[in-house]
N, C-alpha and C. Protein backbone atom coordinates (compact mmCIF):
# COMPACT_ATOMS: atom_id res chain seq x y z
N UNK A 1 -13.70 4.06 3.22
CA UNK A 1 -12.58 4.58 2.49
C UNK A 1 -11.50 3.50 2.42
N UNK A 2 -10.86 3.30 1.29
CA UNK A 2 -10.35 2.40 0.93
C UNK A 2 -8.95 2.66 0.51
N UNK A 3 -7.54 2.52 1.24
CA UNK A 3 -6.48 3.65 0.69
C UNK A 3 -5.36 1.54 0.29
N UNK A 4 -4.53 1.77 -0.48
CA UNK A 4 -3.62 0.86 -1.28
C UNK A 4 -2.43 1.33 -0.90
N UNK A 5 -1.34 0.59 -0.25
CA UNK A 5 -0.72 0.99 0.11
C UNK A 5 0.46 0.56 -0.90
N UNK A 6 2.32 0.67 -1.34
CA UNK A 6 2.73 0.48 -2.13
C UNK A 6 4.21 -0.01 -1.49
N UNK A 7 4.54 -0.74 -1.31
CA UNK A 7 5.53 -1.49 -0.75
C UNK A 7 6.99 -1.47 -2.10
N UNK A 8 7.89 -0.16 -1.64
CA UNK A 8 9.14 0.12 -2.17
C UNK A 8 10.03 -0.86 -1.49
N UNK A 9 9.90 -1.51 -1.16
CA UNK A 9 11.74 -2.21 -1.08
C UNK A 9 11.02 -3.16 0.18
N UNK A 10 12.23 -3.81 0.54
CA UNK A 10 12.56 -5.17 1.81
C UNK A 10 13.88 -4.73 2.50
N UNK A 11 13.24 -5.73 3.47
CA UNK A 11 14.83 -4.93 4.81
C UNK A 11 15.68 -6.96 4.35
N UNK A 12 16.42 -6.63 4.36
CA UNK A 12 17.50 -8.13 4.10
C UNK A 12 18.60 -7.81 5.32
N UNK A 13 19.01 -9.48 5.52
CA UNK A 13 20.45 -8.92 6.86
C UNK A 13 20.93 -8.88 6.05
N UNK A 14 22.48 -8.80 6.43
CA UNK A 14 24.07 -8.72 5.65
C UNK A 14 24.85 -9.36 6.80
N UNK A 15 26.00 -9.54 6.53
CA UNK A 15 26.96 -10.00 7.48
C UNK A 15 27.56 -8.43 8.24
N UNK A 16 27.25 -7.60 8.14
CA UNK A 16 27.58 -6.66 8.90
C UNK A 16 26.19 -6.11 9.43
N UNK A 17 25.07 -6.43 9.42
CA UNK A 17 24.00 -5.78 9.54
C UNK A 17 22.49 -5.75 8.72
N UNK A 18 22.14 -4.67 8.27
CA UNK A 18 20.93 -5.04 7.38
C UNK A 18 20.93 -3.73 6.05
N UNK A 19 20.49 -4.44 5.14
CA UNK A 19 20.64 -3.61 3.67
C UNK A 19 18.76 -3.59 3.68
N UNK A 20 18.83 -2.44 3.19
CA UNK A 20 17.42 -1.72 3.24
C UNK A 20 17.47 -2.00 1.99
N UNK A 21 16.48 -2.77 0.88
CA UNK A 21 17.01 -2.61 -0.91
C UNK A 21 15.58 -2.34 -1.26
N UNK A 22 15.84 -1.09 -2.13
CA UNK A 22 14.66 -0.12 -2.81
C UNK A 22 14.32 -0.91 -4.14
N UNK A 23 13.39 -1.59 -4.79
CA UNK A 23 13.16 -1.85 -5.83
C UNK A 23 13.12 -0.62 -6.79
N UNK A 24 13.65 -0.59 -7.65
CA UNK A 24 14.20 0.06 -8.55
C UNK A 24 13.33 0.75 -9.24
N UNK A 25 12.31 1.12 -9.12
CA UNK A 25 10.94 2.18 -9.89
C UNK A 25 11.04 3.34 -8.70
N UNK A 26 11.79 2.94 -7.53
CA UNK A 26 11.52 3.86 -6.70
C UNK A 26 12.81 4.42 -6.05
N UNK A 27 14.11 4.10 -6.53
CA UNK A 27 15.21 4.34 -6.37
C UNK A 27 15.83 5.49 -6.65
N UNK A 28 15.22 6.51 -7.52
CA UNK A 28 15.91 7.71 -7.81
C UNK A 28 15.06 8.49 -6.00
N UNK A 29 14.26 8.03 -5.78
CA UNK A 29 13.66 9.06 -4.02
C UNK A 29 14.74 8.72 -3.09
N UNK A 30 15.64 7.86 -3.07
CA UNK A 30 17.02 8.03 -2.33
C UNK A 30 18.02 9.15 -2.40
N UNK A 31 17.81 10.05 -3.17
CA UNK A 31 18.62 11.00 -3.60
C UNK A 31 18.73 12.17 -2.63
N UNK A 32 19.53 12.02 -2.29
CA UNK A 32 20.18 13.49 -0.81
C UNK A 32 20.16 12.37 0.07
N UNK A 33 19.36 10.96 0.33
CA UNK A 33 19.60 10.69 1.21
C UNK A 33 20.81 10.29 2.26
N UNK A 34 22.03 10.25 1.73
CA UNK A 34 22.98 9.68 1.85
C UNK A 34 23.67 11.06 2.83
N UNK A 35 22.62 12.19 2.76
CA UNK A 35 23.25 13.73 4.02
C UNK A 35 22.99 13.45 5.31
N UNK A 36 21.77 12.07 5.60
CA UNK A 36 21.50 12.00 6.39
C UNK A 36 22.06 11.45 7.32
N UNK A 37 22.56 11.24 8.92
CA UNK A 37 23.02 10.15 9.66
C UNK A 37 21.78 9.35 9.83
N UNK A 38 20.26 9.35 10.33
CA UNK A 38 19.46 8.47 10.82
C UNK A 38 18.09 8.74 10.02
N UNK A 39 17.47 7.68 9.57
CA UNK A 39 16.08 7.58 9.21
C UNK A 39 15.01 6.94 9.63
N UNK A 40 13.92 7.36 9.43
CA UNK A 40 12.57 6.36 9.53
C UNK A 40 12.06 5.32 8.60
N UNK A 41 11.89 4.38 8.75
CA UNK A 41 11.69 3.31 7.95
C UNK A 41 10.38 2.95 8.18
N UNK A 42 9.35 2.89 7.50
CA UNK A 42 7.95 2.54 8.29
C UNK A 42 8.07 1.34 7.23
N UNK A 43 7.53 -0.21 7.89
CA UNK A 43 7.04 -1.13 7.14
C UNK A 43 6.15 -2.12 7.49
N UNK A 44 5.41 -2.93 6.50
CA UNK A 44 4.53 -3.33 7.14
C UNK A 44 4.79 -5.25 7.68
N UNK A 45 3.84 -4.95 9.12
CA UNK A 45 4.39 -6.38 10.06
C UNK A 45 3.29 -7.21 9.20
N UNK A 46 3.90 -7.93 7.76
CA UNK A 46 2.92 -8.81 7.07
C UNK A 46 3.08 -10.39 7.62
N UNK A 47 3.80 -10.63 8.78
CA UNK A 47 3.62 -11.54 9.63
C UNK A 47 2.54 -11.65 10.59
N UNK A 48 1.59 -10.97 11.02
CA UNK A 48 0.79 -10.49 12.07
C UNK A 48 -0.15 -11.53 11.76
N UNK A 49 -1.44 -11.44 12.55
CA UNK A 49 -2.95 -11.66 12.60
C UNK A 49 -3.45 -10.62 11.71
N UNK A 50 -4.47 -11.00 10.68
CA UNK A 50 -4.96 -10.45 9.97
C UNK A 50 -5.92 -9.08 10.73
N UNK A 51 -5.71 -7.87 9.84
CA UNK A 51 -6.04 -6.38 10.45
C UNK A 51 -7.52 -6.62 10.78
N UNK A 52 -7.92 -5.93 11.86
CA UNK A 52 -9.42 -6.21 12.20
C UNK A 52 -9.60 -7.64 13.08
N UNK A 53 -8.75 -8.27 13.14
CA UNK A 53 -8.78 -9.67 13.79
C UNK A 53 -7.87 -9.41 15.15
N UNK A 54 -6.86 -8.75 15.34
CA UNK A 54 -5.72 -8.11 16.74
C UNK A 54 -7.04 -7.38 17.63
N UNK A 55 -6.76 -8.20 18.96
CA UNK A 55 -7.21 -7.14 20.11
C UNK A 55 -6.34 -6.40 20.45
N UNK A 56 -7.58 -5.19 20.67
CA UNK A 56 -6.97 -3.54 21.46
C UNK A 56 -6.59 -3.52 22.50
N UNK A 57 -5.97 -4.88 22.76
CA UNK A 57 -5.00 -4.50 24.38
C UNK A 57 -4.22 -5.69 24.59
N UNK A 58 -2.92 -5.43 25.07
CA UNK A 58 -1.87 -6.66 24.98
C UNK A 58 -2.00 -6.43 26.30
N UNK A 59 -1.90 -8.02 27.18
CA UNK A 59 -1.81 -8.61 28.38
C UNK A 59 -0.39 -8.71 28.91
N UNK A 60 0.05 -7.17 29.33
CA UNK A 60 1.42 -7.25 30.25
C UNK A 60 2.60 -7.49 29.30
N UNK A 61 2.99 -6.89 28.02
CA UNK A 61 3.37 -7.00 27.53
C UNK A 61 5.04 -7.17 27.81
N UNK A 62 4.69 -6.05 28.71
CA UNK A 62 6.52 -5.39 29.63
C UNK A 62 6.78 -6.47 30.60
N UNK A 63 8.03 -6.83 31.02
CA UNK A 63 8.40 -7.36 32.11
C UNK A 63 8.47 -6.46 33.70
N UNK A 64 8.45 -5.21 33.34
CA UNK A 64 8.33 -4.31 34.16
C UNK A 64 7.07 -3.87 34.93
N UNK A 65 5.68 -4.34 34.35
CA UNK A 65 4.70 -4.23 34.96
C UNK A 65 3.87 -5.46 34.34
N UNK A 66 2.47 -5.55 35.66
CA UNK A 66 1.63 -6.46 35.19
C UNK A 66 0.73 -5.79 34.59
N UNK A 67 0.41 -5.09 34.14
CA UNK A 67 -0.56 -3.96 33.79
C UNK A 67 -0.58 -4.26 31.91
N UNK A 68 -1.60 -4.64 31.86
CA UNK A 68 -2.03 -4.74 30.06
C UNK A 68 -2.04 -3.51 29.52
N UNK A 69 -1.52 -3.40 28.19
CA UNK A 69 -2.20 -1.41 28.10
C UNK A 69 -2.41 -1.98 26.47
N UNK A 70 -3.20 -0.58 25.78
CA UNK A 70 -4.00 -0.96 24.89
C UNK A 70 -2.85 -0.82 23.68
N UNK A 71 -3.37 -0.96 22.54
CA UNK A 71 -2.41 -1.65 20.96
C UNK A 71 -1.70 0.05 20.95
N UNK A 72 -2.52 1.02 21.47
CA UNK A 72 -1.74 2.16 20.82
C UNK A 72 -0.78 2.74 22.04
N UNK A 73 -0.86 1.65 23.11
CA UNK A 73 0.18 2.69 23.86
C UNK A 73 1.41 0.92 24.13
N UNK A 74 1.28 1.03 23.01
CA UNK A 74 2.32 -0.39 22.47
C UNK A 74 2.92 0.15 21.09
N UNK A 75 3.86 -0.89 21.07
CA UNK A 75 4.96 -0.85 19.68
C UNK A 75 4.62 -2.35 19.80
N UNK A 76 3.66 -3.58 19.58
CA UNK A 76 3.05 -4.75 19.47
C UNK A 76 3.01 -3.87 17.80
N UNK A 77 3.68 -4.99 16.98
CA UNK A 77 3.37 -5.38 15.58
C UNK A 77 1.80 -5.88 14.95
N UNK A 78 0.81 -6.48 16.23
CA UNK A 78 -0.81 -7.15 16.16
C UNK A 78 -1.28 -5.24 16.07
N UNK A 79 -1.76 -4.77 15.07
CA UNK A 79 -1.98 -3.86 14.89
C UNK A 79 -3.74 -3.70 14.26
N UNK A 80 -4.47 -2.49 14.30
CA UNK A 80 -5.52 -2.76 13.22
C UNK A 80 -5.05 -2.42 11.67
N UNK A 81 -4.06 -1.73 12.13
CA UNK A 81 -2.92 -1.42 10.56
C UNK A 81 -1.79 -1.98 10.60
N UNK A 82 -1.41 -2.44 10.20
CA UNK A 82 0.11 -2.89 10.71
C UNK A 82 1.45 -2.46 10.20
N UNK A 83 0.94 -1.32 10.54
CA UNK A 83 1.96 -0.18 10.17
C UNK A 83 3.10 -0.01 11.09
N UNK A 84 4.14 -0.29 10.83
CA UNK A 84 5.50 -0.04 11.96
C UNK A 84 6.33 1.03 11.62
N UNK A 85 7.28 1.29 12.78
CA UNK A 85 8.47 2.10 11.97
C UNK A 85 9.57 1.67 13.21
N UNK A 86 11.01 1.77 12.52
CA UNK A 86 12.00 1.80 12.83
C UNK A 86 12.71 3.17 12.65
N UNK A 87 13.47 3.56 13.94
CA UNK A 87 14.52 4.09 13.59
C UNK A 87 15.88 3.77 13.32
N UNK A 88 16.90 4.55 12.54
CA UNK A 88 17.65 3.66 11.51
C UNK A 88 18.89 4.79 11.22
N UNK A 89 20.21 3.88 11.72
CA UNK A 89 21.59 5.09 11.48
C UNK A 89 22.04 4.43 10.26
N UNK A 90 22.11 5.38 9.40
CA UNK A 90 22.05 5.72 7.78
C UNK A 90 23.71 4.76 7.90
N UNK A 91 24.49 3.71 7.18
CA UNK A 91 26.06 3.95 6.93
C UNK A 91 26.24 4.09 6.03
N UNK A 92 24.96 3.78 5.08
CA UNK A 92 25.54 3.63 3.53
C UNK A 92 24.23 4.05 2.50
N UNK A 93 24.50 4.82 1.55
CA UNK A 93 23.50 4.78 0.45
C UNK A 93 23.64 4.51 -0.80
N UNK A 94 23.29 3.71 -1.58
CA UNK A 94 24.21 3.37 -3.07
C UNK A 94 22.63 3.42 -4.03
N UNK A 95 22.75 4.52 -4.80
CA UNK A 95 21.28 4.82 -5.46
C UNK A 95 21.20 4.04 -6.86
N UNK A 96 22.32 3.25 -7.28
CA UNK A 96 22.71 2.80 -8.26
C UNK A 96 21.81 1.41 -8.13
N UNK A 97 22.54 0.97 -6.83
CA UNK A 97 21.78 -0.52 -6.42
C UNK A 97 20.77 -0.39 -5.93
N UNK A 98 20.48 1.10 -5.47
CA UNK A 98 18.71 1.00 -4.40
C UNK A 98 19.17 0.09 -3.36
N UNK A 99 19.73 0.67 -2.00
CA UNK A 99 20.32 0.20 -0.95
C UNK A 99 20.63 1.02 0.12
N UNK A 100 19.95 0.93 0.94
CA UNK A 100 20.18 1.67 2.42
C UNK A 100 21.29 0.86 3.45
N UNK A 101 21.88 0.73 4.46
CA UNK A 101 22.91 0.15 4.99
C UNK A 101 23.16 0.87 6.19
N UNK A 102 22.75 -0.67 7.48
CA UNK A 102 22.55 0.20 8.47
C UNK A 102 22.89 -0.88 9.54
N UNK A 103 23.34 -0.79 10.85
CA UNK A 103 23.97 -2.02 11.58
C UNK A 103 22.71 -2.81 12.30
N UNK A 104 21.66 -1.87 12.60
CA UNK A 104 20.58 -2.75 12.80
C UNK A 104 18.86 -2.17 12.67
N UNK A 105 17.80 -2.98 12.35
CA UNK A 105 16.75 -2.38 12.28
C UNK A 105 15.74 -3.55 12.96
N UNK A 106 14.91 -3.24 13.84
CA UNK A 106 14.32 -4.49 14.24
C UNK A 106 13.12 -4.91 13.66
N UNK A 107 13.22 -5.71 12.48
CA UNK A 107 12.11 -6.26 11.82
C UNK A 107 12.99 -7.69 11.08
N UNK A 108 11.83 -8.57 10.94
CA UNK A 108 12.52 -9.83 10.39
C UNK A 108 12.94 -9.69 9.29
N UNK A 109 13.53 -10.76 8.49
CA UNK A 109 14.24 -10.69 6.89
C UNK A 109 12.44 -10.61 6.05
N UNK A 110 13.17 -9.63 5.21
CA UNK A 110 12.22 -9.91 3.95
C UNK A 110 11.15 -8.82 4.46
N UNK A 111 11.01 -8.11 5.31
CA UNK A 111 9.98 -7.22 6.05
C UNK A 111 9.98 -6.42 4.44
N UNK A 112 8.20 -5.99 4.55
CA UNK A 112 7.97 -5.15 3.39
C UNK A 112 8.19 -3.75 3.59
N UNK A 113 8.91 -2.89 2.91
CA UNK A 113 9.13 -1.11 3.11
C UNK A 113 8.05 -0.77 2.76
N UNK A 114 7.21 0.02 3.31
CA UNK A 114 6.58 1.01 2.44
C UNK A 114 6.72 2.75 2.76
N UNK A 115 7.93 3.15 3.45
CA UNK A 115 8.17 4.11 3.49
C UNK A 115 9.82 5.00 3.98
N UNK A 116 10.12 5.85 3.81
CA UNK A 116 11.74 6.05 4.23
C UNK A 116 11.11 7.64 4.04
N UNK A 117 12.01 8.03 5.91
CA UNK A 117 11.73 9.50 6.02
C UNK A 117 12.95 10.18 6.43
N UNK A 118 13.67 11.03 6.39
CA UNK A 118 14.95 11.40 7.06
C UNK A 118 14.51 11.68 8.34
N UNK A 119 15.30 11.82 9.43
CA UNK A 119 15.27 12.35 10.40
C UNK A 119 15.58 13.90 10.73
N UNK A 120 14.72 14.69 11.49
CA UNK A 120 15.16 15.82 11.08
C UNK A 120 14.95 16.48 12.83
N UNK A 121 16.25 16.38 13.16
CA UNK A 121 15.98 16.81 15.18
C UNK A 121 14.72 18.01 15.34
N UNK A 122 15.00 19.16 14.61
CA UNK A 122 13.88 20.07 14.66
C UNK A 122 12.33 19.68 14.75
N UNK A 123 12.10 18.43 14.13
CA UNK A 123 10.57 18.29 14.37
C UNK A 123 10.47 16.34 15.13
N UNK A 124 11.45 15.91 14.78
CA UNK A 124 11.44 14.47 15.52
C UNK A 124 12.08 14.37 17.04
N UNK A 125 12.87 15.69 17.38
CA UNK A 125 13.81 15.54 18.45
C UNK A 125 12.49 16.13 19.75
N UNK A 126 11.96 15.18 20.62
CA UNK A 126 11.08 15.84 21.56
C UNK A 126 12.13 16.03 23.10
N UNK A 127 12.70 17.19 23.54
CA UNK A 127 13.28 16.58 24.31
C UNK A 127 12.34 16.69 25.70
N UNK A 128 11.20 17.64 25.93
CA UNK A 128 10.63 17.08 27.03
C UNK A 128 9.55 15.75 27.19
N UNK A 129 9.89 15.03 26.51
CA UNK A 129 9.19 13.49 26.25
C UNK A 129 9.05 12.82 27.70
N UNK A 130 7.87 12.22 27.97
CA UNK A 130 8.26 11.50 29.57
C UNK A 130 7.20 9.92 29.20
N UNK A 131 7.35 8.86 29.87
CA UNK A 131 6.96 7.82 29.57
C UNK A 131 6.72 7.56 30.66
N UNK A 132 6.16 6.44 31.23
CA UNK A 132 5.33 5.52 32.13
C UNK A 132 6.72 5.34 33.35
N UNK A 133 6.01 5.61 34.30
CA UNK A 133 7.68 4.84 35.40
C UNK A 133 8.52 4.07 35.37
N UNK A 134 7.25 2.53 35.33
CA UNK A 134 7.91 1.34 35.23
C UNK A 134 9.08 1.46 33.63
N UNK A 135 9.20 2.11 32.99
CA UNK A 135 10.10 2.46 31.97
C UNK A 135 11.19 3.10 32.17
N UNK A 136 11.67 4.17 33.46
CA UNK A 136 13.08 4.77 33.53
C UNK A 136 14.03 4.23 33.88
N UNK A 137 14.10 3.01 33.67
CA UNK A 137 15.29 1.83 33.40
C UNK A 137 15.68 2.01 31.90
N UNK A 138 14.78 2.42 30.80
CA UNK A 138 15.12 2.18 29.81
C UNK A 138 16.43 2.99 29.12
N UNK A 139 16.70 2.73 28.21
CA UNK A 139 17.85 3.97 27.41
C UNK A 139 16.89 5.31 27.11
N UNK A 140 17.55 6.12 27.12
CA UNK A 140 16.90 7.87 27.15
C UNK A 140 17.55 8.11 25.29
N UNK A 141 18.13 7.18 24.83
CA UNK A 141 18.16 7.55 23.35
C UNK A 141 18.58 6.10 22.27
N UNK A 142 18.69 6.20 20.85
CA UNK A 142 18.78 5.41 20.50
C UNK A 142 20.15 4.37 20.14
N UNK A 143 21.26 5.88 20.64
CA UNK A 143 22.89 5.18 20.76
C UNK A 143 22.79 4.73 21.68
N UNK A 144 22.45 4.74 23.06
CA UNK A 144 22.01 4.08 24.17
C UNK A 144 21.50 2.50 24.34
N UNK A 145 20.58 2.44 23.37
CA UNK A 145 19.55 1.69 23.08
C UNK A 145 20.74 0.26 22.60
N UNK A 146 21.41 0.50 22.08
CA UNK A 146 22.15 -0.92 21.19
C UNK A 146 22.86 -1.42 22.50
N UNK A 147 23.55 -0.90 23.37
CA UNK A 147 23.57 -1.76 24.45
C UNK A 147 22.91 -2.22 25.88
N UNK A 148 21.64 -1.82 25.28
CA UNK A 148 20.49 -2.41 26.40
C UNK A 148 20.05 -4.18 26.07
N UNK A 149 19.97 -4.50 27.34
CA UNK A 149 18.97 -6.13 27.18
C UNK A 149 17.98 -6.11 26.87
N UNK A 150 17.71 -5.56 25.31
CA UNK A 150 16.17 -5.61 25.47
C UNK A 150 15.27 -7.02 25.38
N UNK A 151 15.92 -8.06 25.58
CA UNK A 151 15.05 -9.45 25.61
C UNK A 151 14.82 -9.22 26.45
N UNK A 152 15.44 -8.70 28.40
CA UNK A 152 14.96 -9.37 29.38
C UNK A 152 13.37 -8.07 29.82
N UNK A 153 13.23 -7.26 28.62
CA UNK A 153 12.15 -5.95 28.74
C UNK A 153 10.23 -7.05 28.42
N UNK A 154 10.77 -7.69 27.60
CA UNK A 154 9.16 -8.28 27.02
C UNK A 154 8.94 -9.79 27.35
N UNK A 155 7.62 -9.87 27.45
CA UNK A 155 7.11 -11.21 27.66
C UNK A 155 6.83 -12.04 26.65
């Protein structure tokens, strides 16, 4: 099975942050978005090792353990899809220009979009979520998250 995937927009910085910009065939699907405070951005890591070529297990990826664990219990971009997502606090929507506006998203310049989802606490908000030990150092949310070190987390 053979699925084509369709790449709406690029993430660009700004001097305040990063502009999400929708190529313009696909710019009227921004519409309500601007009710939202936070979204999902899925795009693809077209920097990687070619799909089918990434091994199923990164070697100690964390600074927190020596322990390798496999591609799916990772956020490693070396994917067999290289399908990502970011989460993303909405500041700005301008449907005119096809432009999202947001203080940060972690993917390089020029990253390809191929998707934008609102956030919706009722089905994204897990609050009994629990993760690996060596992890309860981490931030417990994503306002949290902007003033963590996350360089000194990965190898």
């Amino acid at each position: 099975m053979t699925h084509v995937l369709t790449v709406i927009g690029k993430v660009c910085p700004t001097e305040h942050g990063f502009e999400i910009r929708i190529d313009e065939a696909f710019r009227q699907g921004l519409t309500g978005l601007e009710q939202f405070s936070h979204a999902f951005v899925l795009w693809l890591a077209d920097r990687t090792d070619a799909p089918g070529t990434v091994p199923l297990t990164c070697p100690a990826p964390y600074t927190s353990s020596d322990q390798g664990v496999g591609v799916f219990a990772s956020r490693s971009p070396d994917r067999p899809n290289p399908i990502c997502f970011s989460a993303i606090a909405i500041t700005g929507v301008d449907l005119k220009i096809g432009s999202i506006t947001t203080p940060y998203i972690d993917t390089l310049p020029e990253t390809p979009v191929i998707d934008i989802k609102p956030y919706f606490p009722a089905s994204d908000l897990v609050s009994t979520a629990h993760i690996p030990a060596h992890f309860s150092h981490w931030p417990m949310s994503y306002e949290e998250s902007a003033l963590f070190d996350w360089s000194a987390e990965f190898r």
